[in-house]
N, C-alpha and C. Protein backbone atom coordinates (compact mmCIF):
# COMPACT_ATOMS: atom_id res chain seq x y z
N UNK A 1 -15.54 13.50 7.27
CA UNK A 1 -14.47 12.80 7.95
C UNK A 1 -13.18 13.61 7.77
N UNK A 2 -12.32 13.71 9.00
CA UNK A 2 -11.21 14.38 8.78
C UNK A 2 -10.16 13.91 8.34
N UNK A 3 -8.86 14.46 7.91
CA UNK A 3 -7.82 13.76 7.51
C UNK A 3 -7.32 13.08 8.12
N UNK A 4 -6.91 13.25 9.42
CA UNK A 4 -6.31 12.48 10.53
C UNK A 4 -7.49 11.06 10.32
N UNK A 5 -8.55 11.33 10.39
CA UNK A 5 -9.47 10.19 10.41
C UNK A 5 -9.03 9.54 9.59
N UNK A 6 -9.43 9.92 7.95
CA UNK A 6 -8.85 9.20 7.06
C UNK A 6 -7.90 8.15 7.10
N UNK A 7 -6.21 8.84 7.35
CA UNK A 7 -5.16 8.61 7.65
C UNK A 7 -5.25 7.15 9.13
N UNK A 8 -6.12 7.21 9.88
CA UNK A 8 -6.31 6.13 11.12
C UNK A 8 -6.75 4.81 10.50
N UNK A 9 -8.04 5.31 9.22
CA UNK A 9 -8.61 4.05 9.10
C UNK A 9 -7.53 3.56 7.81
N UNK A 10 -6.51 4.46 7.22
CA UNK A 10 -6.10 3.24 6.41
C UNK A 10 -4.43 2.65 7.12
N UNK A 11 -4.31 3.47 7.72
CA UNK A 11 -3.58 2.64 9.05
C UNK A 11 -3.99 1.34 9.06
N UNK A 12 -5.32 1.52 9.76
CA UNK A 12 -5.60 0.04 9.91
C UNK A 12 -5.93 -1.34 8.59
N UNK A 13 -6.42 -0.41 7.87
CA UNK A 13 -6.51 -1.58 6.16
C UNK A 13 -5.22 -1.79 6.26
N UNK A 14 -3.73 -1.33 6.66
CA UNK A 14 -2.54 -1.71 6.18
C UNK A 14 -1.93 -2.75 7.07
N UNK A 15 -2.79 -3.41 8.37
CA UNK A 15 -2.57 -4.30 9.69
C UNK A 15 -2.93 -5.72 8.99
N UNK A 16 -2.02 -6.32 8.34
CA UNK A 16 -2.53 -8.02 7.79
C UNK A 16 -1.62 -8.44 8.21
N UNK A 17 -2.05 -10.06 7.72
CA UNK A 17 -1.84 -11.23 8.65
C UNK A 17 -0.40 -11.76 8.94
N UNK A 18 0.65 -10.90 7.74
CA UNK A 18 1.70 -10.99 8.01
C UNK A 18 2.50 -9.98 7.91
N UNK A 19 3.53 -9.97 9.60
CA UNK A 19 4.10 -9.14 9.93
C UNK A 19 4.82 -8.17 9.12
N UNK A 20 5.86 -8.58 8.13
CA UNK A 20 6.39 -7.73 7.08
C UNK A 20 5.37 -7.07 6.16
N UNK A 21 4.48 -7.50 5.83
CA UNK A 21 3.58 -6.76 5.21
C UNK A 21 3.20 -5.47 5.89
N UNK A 22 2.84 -5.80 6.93
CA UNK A 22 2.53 -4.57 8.67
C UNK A 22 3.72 -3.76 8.57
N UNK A 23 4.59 -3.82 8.47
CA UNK A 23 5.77 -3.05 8.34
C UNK A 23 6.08 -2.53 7.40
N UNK A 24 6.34 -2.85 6.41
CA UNK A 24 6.15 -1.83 5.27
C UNK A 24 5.13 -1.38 4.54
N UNK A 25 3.83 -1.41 5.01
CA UNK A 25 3.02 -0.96 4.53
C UNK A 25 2.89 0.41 5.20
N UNK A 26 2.86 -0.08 6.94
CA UNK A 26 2.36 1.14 7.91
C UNK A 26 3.87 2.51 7.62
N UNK A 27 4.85 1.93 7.26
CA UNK A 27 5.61 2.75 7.16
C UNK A 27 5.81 3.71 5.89
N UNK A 28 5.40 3.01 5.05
CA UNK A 28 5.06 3.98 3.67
C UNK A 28 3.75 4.77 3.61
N UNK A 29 3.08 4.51 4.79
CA UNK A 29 1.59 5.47 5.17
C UNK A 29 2.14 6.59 5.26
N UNK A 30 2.83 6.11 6.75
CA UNK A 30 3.46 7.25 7.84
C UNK A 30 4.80 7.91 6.73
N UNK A 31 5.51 7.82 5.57
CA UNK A 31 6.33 8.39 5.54
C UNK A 31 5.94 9.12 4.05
N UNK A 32 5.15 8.44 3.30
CA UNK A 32 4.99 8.63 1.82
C UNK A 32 3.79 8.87 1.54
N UNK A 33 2.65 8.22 2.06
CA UNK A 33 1.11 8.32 1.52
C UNK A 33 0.59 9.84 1.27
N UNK A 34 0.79 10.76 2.75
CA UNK A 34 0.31 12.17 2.42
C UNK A 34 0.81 12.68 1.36
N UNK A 35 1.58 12.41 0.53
CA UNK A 35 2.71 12.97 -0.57
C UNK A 35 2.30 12.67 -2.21
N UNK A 36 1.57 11.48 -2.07
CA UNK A 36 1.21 11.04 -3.14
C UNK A 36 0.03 11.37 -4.08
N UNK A 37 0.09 11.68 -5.04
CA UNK A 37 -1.27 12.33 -5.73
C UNK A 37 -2.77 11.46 -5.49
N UNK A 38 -3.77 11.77 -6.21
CA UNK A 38 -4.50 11.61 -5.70
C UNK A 38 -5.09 9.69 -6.74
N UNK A 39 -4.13 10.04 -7.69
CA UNK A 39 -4.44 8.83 -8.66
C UNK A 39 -3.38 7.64 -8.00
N UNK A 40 -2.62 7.85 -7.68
CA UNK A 40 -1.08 6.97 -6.42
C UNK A 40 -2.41 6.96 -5.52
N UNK A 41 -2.36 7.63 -4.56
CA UNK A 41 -3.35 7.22 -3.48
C UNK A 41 -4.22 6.09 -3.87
N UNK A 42 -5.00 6.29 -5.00
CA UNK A 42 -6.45 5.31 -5.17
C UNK A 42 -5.59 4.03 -5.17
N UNK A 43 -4.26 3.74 -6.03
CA UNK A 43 -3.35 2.77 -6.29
C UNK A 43 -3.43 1.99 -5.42
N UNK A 44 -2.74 2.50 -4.19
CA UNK A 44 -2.25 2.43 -3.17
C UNK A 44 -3.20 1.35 -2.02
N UNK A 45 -4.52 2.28 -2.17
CA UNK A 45 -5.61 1.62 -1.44
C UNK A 45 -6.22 0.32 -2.49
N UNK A 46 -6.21 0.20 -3.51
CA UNK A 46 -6.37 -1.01 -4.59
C UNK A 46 -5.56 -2.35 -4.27
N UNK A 47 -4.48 -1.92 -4.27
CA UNK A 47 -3.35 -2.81 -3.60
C UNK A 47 -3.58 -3.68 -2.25
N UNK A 48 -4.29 -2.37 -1.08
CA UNK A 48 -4.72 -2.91 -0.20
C UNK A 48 -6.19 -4.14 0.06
N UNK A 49 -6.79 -4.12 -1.16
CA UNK A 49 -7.71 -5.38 -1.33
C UNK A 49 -6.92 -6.49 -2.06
N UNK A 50 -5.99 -6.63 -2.30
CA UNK A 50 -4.97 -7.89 -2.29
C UNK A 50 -4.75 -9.19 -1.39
N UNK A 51 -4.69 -10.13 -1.73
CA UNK A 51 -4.66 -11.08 -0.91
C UNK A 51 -3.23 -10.96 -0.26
N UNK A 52 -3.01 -11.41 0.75
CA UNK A 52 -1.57 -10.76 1.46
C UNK A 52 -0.55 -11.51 0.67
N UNK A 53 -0.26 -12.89 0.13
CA UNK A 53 0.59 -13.53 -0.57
C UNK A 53 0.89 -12.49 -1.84
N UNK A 54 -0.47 -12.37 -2.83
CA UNK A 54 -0.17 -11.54 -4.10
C UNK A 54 0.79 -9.86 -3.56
N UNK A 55 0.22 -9.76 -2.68
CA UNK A 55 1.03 -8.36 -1.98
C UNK A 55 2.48 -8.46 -1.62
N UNK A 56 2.75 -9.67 -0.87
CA UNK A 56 3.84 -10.06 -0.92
C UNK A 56 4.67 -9.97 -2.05
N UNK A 57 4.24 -10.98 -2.83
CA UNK A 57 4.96 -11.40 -3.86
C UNK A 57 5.32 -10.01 -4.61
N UNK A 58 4.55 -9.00 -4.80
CA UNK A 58 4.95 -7.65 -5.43
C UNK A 58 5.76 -7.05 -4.94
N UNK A 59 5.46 -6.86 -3.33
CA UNK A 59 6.94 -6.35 -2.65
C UNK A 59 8.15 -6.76 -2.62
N UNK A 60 8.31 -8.01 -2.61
CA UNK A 60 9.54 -8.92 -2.42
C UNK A 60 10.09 -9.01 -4.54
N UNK A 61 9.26 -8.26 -4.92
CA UNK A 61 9.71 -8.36 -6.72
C UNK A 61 10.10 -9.78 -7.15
N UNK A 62 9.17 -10.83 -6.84
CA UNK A 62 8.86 -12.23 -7.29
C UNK A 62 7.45 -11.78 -8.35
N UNK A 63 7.33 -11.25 -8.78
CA UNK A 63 6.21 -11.13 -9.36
C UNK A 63 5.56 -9.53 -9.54
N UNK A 64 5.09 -9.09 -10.22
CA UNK A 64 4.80 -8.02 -10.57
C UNK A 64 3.17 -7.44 -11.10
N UNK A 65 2.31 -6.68 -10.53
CA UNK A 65 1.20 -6.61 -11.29
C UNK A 65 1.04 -5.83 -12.50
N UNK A 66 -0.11 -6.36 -13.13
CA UNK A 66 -0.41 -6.40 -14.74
C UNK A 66 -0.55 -4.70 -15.21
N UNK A 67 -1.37 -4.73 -13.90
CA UNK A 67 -1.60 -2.85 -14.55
C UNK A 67 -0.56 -2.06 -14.35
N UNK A 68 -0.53 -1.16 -14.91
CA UNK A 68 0.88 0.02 -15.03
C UNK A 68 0.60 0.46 -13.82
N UNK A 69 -0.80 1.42 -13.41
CA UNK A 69 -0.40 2.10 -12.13
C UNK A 69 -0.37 1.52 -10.79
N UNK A 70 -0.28 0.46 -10.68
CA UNK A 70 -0.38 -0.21 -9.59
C UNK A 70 1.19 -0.87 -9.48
N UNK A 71 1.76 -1.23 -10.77
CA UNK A 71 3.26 -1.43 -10.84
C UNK A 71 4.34 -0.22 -10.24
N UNK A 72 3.53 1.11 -11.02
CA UNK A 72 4.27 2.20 -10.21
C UNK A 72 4.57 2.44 -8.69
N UNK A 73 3.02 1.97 -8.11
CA UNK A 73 2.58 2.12 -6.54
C UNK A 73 3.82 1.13 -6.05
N UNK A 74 3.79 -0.12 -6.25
CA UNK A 74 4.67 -0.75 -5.79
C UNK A 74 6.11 -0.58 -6.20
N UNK A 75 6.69 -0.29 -6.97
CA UNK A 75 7.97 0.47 -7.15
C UNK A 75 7.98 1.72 -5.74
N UNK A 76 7.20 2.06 -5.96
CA UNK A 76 7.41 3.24 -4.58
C UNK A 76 7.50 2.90 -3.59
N UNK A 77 6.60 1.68 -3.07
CA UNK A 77 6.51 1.55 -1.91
C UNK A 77 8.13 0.57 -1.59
N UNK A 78 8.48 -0.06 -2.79
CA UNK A 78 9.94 -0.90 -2.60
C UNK A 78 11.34 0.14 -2.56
């Protein structure tokens, strides 16, 4: 699978049910994801099996997750 491929299908893992989520997710793909190492990346996509509220709540910094590297991921993406 190619990168561009890659890069399409997590495009689409980043399309949930609510709009702001869609928006800053697809935009930290498109502006930050290629950039990120390869241990951030796995983060990144971990995050994306989140229920969209718990995702929320991390972005909007009402709440914070437990593990360190996933706290980092979301610092970045905020």
């Amino acid at each position: 699978m190619s990168g561009d491929e890659d890069l399409r299908r997590l495009r689409w893992r980043c399309r949930r049910g609510l709009l702001e989520l869609d928006l800053i997710l697809l935009r930290f793909v498109d502006e930050c994801y290629p950039v990120l190492t390869e241990v951030e990346q796995s983060g990144f996509q971990e995050l994306l099996s989140l229920p969209d509220a718990t995702l929320l709540d991390y972005l909007a910094g009402r709440d914070k997750p437990a593990d360190k590297a996933l706290r980092e991921i979301v610092r970045k993406i905020r």
